[in-house]
N, C-alpha and C. Protein backbone atom coordinates (compact mmCIF):
# COMPACT_ATOMS: atom_id res chain seq x y z
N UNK A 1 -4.99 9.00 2.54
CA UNK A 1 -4.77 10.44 2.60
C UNK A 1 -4.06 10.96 1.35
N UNK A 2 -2.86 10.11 0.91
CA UNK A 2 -2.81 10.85 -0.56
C UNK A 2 -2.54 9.81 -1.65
N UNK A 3 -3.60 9.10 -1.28
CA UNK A 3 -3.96 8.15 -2.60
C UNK A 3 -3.31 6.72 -2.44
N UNK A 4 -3.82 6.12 -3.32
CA UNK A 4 -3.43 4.42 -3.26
C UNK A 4 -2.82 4.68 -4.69
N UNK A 5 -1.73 3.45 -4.72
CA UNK A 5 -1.32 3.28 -6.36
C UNK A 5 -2.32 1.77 -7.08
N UNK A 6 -1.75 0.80 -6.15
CA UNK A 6 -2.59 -0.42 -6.51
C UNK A 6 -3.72 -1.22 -5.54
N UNK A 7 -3.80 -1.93 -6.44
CA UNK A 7 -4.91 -2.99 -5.27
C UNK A 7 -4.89 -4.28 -5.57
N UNK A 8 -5.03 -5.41 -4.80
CA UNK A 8 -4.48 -6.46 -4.87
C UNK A 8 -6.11 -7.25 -3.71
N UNK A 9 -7.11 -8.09 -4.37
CA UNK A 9 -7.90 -8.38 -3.94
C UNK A 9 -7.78 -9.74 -3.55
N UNK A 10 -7.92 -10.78 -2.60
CA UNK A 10 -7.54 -12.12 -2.37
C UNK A 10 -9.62 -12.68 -2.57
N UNK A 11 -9.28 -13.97 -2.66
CA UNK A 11 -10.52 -14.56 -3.05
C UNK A 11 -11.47 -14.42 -1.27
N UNK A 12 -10.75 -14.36 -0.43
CA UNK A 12 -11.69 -14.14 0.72
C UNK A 12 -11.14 -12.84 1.65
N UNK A 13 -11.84 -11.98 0.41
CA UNK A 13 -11.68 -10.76 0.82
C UNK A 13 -10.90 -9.29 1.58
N UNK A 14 -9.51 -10.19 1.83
CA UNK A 14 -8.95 -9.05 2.26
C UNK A 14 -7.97 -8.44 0.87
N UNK A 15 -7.70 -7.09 0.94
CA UNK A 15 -7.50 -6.44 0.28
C UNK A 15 -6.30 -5.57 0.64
N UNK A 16 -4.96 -5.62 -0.22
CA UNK A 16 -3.73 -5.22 -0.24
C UNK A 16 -3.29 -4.09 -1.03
N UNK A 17 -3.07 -2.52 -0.63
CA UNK A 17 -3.09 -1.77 -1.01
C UNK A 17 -1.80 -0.84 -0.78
N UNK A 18 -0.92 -0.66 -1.74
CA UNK A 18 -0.20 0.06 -2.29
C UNK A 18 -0.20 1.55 -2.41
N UNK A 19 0.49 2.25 -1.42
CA UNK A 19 0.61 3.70 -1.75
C UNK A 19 2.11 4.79 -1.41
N UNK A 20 2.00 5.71 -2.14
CA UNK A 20 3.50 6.56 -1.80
C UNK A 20 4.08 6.10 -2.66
N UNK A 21 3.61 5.83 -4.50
CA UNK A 21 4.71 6.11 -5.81
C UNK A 21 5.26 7.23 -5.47
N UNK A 22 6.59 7.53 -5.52
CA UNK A 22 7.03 8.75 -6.57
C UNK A 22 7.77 8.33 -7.50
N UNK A 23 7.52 9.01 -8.72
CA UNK A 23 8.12 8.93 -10.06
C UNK A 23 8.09 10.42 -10.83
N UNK A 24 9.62 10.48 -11.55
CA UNK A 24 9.71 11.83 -11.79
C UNK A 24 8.80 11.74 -12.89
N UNK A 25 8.42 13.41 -12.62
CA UNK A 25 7.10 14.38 -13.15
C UNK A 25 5.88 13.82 -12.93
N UNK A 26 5.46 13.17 -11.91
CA UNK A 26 4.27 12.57 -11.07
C UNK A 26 4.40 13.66 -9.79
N UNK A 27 3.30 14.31 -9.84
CA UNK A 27 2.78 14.64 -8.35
C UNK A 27 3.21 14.33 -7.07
N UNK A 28 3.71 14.32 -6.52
CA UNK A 28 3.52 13.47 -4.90
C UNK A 28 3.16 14.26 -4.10
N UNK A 29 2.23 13.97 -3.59
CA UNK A 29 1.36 14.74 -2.24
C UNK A 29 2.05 14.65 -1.00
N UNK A 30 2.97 13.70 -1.02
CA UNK A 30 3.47 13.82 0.65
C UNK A 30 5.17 13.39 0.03
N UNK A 31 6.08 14.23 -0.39
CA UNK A 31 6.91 14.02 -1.14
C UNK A 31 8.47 13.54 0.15
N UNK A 32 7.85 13.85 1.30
CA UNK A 32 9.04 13.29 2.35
C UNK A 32 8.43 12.34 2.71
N UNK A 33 7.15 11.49 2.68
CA UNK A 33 6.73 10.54 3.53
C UNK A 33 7.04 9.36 2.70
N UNK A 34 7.67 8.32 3.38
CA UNK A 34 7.74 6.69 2.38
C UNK A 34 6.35 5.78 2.20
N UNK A 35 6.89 5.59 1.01
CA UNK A 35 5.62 4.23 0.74
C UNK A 35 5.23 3.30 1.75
N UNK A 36 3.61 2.92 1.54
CA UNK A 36 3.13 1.94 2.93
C UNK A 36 2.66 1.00 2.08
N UNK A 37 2.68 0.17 2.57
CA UNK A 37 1.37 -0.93 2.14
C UNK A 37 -0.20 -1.19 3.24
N UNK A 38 -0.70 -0.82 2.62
CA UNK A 38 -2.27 -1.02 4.03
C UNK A 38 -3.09 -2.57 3.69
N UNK A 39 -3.86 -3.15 4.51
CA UNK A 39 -4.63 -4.38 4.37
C UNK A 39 -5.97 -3.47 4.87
N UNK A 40 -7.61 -4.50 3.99
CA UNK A 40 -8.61 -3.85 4.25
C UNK A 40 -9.31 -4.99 4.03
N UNK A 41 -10.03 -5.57 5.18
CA UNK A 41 -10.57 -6.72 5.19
C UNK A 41 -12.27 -6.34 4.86
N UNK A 42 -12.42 -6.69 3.31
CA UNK A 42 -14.08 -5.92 2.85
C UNK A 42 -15.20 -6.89 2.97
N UNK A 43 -14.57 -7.76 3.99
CA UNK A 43 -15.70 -8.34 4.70
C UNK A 43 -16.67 -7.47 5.70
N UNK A 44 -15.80 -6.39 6.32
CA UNK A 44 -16.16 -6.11 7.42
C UNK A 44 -17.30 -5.01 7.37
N UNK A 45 -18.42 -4.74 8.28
CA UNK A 45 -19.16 -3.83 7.69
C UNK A 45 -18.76 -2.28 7.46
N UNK A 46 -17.82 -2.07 8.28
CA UNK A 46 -17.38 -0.67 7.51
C UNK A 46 -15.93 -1.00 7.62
N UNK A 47 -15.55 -1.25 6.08
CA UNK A 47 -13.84 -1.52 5.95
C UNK A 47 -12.90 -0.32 5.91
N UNK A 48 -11.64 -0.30 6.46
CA UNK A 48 -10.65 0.63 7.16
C UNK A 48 -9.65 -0.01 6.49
N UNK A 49 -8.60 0.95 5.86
CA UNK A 49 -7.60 0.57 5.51
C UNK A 49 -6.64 0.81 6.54
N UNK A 50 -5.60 -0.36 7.13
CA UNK A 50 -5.09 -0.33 8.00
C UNK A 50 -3.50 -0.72 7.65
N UNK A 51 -2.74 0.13 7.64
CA UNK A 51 -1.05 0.23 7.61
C UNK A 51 -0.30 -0.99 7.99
N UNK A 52 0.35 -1.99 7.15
CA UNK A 52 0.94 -2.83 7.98
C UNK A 52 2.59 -2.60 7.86
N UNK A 53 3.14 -2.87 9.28
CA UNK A 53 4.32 -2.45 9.55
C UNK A 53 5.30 -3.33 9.30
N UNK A 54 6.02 -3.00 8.43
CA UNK A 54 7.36 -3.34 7.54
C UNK A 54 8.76 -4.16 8.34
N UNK A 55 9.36 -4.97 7.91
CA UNK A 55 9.95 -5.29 9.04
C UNK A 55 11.45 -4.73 8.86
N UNK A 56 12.05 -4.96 10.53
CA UNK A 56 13.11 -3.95 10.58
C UNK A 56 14.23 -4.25 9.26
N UNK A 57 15.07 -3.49 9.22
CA UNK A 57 16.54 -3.24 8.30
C UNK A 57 15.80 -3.53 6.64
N UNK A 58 14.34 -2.96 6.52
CA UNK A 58 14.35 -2.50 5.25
C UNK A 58 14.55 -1.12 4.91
N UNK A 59 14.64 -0.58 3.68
CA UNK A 59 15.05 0.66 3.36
C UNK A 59 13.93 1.29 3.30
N UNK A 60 12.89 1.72 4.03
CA UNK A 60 11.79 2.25 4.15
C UNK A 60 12.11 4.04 3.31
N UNK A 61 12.81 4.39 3.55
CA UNK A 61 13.03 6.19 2.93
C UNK A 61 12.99 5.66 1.19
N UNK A 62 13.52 4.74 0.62
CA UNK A 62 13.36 4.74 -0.52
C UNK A 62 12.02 4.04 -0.64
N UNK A 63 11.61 3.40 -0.26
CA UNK A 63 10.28 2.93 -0.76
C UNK A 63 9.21 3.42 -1.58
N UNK A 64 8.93 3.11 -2.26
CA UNK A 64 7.80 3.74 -3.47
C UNK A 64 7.16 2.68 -3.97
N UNK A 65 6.39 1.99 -3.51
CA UNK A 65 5.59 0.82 -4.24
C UNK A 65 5.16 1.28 -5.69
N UNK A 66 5.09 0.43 -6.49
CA UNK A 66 4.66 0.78 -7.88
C UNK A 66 3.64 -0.32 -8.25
N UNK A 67 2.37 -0.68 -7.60
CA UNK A 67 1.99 -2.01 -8.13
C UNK A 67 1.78 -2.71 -7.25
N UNK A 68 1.19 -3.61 -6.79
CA UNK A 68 1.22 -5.04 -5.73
C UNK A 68 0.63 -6.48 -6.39
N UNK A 69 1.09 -7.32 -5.88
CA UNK A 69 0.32 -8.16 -6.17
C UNK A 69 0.72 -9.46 -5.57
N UNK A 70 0.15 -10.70 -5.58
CA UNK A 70 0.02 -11.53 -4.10
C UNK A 70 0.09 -12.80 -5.08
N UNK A 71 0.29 -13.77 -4.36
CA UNK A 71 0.50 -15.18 -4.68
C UNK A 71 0.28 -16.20 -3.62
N UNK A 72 -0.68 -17.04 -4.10
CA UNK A 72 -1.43 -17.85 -3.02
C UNK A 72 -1.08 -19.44 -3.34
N UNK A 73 -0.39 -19.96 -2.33
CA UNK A 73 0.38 -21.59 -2.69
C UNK A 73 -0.77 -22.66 -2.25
């Protein structure tokens, strides 16, 4: 709804997406709402980006993702 910042693709297809930068003199479309991270599995025949929920006693009001990116052991 008001944009992704990054994207973060894994080799079997699910997909990690970054949204809700703010940075001064950048736009923000939803300037009270905090940053999310969504997963979008583009295997699927019609892929949905779907919100995953943060776990408790982080600082969610400051949040602003700038970027993502993943590491596979």
């Amino acid at each position: 709804e008001t944009g992704s910042e990054d994207i973060d693709i894994l080799p079997n297809g699910l997909a990690f997406i970054s949204s809700g930068l703010k940075y001064p003199g950048l736009k923000s479309f939803a300037p009270e709402k905090p940053g999310e991270i969504f997963l979008m599995d583009l295997n699927e025949d019609n892929p949905r980006a779907v919100e995953l929920r943060i776990s408790r006693g982080f600082d969610l009001a400051s949040f602003s993702p700038h970027g993502i990116s993943t590491y596979i052991d």
